[in-house]
PDB file of N, CA and C in Angstrom:
ATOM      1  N   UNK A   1      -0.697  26.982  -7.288  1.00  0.00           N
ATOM      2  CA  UNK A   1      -1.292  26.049  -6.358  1.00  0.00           C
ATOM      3  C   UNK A   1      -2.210  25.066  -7.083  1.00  0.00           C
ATOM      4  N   UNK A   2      -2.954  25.550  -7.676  1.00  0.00           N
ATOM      5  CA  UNK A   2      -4.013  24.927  -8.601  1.00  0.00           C
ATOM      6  C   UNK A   2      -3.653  23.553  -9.525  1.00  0.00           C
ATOM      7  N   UNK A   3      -1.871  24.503 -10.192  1.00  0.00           N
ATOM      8  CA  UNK A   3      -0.982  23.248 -10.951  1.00  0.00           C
ATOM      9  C   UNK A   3      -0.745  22.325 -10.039  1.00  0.00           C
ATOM     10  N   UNK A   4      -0.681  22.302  -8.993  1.00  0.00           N
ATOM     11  CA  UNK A   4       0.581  21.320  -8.168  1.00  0.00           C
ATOM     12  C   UNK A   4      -0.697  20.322  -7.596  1.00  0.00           C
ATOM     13  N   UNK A   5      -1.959  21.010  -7.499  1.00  0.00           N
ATOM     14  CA  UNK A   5      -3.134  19.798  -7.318  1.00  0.00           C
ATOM     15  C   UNK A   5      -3.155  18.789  -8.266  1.00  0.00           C
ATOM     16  N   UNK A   6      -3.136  19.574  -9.474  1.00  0.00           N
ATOM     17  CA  UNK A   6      -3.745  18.915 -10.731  1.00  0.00           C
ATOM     18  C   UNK A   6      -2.474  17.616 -10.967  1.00  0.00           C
ATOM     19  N   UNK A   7      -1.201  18.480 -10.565  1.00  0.00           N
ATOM     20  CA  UNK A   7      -0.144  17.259 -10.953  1.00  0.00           C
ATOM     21  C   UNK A   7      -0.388  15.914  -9.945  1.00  0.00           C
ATOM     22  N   UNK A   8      -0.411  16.070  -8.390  1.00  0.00           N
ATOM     23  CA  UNK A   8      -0.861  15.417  -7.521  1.00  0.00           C
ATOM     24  C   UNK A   8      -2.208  14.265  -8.018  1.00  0.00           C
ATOM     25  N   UNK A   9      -2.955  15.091  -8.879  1.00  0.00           N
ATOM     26  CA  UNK A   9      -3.791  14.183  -9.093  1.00  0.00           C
ATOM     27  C   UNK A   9      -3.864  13.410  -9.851  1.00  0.00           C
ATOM     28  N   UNK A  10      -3.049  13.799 -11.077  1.00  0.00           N
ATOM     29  CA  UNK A  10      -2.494  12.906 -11.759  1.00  0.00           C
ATOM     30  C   UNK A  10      -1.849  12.109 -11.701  1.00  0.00           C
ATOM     31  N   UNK A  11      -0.565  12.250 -10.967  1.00  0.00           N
ATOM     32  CA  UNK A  11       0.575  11.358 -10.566  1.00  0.00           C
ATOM     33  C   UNK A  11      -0.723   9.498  -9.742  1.00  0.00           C
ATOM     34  N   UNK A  12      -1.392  10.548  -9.207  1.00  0.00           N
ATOM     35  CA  UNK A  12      -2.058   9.650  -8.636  1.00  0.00           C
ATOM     36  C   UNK A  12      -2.900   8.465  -9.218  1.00  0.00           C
ATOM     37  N   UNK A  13      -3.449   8.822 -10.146  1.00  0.00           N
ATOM     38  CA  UNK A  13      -4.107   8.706 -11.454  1.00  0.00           C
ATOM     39  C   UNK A  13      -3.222   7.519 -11.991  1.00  0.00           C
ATOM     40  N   UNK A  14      -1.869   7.839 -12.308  1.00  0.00           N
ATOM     41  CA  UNK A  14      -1.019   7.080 -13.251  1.00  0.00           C
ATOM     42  C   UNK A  14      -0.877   5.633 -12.211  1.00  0.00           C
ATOM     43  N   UNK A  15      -0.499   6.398 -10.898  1.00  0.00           N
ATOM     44  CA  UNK A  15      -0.145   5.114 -10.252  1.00  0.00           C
ATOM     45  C   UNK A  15      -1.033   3.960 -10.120  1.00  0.00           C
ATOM     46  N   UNK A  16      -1.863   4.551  -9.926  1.00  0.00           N
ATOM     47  CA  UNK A  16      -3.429   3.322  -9.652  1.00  0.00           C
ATOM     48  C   UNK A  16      -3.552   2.588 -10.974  1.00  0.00           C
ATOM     49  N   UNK A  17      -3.408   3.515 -12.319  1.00  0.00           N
ATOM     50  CA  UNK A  17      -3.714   2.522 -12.969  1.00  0.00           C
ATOM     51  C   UNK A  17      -2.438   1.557 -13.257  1.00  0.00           C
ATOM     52  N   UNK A  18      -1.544   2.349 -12.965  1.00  0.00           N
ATOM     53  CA  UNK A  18      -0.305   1.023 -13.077  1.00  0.00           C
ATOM     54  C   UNK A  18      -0.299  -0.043 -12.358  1.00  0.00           C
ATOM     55  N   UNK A  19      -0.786  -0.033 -10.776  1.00  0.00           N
ATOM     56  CA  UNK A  19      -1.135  -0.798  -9.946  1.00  0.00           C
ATOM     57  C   UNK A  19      -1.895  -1.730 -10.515  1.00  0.00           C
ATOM     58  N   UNK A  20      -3.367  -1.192 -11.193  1.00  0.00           N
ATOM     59  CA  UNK A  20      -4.504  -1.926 -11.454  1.00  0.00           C
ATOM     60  C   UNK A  20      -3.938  -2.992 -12.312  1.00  0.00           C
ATOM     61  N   UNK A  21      -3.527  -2.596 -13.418  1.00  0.00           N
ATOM     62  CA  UNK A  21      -2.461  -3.103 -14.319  1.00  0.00           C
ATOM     63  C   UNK A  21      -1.820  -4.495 -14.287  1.00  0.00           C
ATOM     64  N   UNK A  22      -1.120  -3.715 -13.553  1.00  0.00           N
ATOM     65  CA  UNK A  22       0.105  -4.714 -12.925  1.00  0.00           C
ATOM     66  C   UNK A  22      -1.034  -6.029 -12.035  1.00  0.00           C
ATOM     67  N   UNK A  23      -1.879  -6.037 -11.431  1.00  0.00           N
ATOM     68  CA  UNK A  23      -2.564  -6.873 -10.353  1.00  0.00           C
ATOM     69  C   UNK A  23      -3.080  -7.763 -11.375  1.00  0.00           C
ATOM     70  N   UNK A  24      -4.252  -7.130 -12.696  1.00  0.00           N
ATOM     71  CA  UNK A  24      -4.444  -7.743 -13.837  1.00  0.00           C
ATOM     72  C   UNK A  24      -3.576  -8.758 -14.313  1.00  0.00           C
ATOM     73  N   UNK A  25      -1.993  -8.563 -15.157  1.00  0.00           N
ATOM     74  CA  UNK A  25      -1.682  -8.830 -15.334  1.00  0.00           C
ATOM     75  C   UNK A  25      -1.176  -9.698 -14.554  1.00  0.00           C
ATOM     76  N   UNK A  26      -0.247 -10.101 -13.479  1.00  0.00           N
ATOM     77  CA  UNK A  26      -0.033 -11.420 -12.383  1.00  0.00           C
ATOM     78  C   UNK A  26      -1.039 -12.222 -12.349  1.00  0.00           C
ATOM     79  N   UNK A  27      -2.462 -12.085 -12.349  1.00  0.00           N
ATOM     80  CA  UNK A  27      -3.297 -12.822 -11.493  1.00  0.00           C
ATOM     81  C   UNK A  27      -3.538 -13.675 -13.003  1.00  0.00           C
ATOM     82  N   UNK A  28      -3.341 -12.673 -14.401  1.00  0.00           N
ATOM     83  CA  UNK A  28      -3.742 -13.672 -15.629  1.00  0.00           C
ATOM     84  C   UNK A  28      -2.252 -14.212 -15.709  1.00  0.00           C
ATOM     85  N   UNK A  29      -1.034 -14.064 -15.739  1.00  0.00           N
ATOM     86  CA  UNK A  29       0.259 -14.660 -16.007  1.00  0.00           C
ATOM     87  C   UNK A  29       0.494 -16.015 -14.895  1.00  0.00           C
ATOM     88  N   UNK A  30      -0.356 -15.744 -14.367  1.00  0.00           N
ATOM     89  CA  UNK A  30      -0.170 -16.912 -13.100  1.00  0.00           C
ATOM     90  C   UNK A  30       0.040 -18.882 -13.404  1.00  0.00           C
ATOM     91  N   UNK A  31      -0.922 -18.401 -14.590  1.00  0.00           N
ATOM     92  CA  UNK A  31      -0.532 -19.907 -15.306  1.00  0.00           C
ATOM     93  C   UNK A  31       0.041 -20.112 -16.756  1.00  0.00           C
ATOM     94  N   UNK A  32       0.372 -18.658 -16.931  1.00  0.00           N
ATOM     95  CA  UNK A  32       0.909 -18.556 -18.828  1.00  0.00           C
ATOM     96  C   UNK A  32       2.280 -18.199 -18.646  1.00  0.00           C
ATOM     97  N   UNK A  33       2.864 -18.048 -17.306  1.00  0.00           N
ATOM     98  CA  UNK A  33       4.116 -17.938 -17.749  1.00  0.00           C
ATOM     99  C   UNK A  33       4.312 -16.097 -16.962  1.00  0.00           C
ATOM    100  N   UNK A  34       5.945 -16.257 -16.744  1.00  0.00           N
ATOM    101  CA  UNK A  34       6.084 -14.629 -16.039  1.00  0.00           C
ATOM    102  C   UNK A  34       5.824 -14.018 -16.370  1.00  0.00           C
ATOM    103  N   UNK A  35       5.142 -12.846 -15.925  1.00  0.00           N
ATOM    104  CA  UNK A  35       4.468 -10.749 -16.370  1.00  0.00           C
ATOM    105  C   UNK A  35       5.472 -10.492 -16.944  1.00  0.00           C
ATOM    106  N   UNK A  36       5.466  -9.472 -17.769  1.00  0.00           N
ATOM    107  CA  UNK A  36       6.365  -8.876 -18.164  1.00  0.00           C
ATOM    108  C   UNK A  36       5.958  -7.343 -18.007  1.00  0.00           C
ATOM    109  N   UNK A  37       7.125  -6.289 -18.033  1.00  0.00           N
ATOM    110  CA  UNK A  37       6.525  -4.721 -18.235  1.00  0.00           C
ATOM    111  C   UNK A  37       5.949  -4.751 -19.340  1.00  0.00           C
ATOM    112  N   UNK A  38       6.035  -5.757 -20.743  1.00  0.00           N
ATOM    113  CA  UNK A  38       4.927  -4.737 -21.520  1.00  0.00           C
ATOM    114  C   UNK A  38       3.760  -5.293 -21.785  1.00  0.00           C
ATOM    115  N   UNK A  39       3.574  -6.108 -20.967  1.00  0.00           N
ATOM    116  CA  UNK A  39       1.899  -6.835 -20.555  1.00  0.00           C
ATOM    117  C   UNK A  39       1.206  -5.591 -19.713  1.00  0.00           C
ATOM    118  N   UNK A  40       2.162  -5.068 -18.986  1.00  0.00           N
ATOM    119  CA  UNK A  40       1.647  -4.016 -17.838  1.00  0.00           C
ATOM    120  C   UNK A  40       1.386  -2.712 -18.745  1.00  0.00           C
ATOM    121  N   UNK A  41       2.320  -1.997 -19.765  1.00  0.00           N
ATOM    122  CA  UNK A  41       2.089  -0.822 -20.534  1.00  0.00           C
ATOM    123  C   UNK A  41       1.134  -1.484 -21.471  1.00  0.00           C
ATOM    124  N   UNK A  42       0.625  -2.629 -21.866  1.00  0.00           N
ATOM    125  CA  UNK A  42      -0.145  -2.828 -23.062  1.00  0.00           C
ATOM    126  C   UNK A  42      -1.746  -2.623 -22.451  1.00  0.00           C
ATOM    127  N   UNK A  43      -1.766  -3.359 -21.454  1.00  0.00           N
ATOM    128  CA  UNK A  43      -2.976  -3.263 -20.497  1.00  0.00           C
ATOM    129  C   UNK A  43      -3.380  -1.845 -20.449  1.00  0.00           C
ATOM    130  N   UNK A  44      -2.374  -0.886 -19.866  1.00  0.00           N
ATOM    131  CA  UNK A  44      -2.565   0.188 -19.016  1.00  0.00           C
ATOM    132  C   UNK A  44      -3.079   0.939 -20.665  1.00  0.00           C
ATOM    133  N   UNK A  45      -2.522   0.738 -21.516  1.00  0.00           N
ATOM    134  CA  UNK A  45      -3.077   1.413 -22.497  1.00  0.00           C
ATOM    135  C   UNK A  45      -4.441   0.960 -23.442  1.00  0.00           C
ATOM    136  N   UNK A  46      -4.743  -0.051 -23.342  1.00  0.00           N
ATOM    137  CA  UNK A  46      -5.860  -0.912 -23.587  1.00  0.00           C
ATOM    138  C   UNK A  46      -6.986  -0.438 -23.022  1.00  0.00           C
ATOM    139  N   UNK A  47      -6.679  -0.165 -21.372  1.00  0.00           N
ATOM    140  CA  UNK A  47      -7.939  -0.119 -20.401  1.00  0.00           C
ATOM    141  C   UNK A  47      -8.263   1.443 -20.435  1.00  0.00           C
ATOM    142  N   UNK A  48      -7.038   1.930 -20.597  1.00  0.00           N
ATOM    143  CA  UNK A  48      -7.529   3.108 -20.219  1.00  0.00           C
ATOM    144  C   UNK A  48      -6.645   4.587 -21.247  1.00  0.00           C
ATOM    145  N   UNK A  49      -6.200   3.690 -21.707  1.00  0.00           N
ATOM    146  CA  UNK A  49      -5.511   4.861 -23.032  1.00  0.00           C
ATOM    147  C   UNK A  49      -4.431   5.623 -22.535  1.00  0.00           C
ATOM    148  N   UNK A  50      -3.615   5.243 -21.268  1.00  0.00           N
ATOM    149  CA  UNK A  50      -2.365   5.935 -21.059  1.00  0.00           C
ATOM    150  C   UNK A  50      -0.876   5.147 -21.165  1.00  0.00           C
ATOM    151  N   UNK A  51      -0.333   5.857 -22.007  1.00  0.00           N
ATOM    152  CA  UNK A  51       0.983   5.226 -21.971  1.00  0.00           C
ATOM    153  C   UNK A  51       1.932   5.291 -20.891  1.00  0.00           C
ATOM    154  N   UNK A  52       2.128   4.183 -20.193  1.00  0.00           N
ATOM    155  CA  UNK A  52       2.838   4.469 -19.392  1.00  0.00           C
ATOM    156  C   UNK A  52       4.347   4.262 -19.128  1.00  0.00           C
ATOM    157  N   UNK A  53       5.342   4.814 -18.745  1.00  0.00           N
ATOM    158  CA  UNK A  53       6.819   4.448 -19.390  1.00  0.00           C
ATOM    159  C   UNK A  53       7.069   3.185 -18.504  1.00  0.00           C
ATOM    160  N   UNK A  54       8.295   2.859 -19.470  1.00  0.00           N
ATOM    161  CA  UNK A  54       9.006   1.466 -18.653  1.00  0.00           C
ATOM    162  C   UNK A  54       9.165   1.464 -16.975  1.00  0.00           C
ATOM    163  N   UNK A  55       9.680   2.597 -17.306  1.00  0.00           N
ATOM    164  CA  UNK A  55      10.100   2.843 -15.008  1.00  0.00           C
ATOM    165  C   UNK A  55       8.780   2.300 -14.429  1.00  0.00           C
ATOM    166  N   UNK A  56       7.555   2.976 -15.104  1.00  0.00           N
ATOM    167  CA  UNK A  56       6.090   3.234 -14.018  1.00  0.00           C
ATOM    168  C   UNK A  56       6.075   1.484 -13.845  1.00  0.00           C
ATOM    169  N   UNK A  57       5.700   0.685 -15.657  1.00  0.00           N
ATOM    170  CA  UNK A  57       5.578  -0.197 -15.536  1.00  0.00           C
ATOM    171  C   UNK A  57       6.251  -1.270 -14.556  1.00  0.00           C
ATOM    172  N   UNK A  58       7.668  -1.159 -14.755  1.00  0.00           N
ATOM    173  CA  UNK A  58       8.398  -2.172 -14.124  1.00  0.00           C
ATOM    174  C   UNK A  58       8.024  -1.516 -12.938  1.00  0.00           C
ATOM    175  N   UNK A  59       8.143  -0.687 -12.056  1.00  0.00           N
ATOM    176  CA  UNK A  59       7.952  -0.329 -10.463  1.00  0.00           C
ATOM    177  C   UNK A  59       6.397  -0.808 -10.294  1.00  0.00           C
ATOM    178  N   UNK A  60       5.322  -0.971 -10.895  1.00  0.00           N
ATOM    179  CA  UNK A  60       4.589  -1.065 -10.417  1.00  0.00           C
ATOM    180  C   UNK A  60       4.184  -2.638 -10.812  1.00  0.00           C
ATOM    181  N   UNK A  61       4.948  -3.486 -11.370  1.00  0.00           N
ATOM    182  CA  UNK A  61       4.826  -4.882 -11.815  1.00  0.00           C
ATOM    183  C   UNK A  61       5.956  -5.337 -10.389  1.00  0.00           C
ATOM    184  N   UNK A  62       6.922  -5.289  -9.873  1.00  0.00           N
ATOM    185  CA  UNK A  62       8.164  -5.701  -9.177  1.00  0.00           C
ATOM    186  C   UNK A  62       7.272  -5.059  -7.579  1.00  0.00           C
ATOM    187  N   UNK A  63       6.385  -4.481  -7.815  1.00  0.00           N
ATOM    188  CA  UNK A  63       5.538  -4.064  -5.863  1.00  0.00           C
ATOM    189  C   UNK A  63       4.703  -4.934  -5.840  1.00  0.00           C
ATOM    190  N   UNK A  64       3.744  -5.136  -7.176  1.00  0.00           N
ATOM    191  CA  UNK A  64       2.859  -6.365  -7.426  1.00  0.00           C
ATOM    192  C   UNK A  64       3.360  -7.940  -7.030  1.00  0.00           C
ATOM    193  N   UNK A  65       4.002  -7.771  -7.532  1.00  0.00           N
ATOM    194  CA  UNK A  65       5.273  -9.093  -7.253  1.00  0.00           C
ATOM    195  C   UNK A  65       5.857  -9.257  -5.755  1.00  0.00           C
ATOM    196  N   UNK A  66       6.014  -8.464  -5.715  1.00  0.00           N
ATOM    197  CA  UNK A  66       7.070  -8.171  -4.286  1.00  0.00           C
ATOM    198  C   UNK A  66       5.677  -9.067  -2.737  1.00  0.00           C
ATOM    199  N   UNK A  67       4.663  -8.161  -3.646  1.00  0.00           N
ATOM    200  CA  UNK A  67       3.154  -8.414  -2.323  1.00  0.00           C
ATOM    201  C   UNK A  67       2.735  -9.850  -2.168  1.00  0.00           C
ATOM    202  N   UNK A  68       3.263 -10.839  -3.031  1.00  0.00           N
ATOM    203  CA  UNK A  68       3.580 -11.771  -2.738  1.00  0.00           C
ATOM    204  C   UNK A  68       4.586 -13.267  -2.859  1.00  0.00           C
ATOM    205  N   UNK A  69       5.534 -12.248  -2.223  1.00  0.00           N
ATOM    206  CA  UNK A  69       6.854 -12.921  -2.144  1.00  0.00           C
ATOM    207  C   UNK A  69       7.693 -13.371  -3.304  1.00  0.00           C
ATOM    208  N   UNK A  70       7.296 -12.633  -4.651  1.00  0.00           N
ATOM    209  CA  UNK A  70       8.261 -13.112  -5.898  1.00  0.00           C
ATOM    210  C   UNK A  70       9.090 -11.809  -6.431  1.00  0.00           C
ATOM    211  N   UNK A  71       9.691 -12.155  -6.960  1.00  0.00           N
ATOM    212  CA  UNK A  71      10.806 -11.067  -7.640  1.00  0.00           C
ATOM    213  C   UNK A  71      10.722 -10.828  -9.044  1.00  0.00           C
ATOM    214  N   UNK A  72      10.937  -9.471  -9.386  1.00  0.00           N
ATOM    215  CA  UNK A  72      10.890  -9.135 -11.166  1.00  0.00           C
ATOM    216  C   UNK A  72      12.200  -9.696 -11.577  1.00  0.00           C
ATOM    217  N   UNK A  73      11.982 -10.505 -12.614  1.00  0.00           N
ATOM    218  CA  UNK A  73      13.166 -11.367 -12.933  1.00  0.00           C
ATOM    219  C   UNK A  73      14.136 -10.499 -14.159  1.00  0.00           C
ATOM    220  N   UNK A  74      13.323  -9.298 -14.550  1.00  0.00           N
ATOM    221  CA  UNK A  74      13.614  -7.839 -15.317  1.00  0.00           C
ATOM    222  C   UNK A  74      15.094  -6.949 -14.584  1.00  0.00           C
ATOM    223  N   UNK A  75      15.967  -7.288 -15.205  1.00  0.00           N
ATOM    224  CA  UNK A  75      17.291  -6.003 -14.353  1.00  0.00           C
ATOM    225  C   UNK A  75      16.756  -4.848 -14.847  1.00  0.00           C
ATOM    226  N   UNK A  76      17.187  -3.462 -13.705  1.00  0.00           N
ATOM    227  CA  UNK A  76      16.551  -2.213 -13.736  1.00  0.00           C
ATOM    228  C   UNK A  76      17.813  -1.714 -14.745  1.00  0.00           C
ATOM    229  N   UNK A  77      16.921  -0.979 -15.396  1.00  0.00           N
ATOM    230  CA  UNK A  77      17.447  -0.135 -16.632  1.00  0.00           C
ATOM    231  C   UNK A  77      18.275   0.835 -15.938  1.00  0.00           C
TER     232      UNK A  77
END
């Protein structure tokens, strides 16, 4: 029981900062040109020292995107 918190909390953990990430990154790409996933894993590891894989990145750069009305121009692996 104890594990399945700890994973929960983590999972949770990862997502936010991918989120955070990802929001970072759009709001600075906004005039330099499209985000990319490894603006989002470079950040996420910069800010906070976790590597995060391509999937997290791109899913959480393409929801960022999505929230206002643009598309990841990235095909899914």
């Amino acid at each position: 029981m104890l594990k399945k918190l700890m994973d929960r909390r983590t999972t949770a953990r990862r997502h936010r900062i991918a989120m955070d990430a990802a929001w970072s990154v759009h709001l600075t790409n906004l005039f330099y040109g499209e985000p990319t996933t490894e603006d989002v894993i470079n950040l996420a590891y910069g800010s906070h020292g976790i590597r995060l894989t391509e999937t997290e990145a791109r899913d959480a750069l393409a929801a960022e995107l999505a929230r206002f009305g643009r598309r990841l121009n990235t095909p899914a692996a």
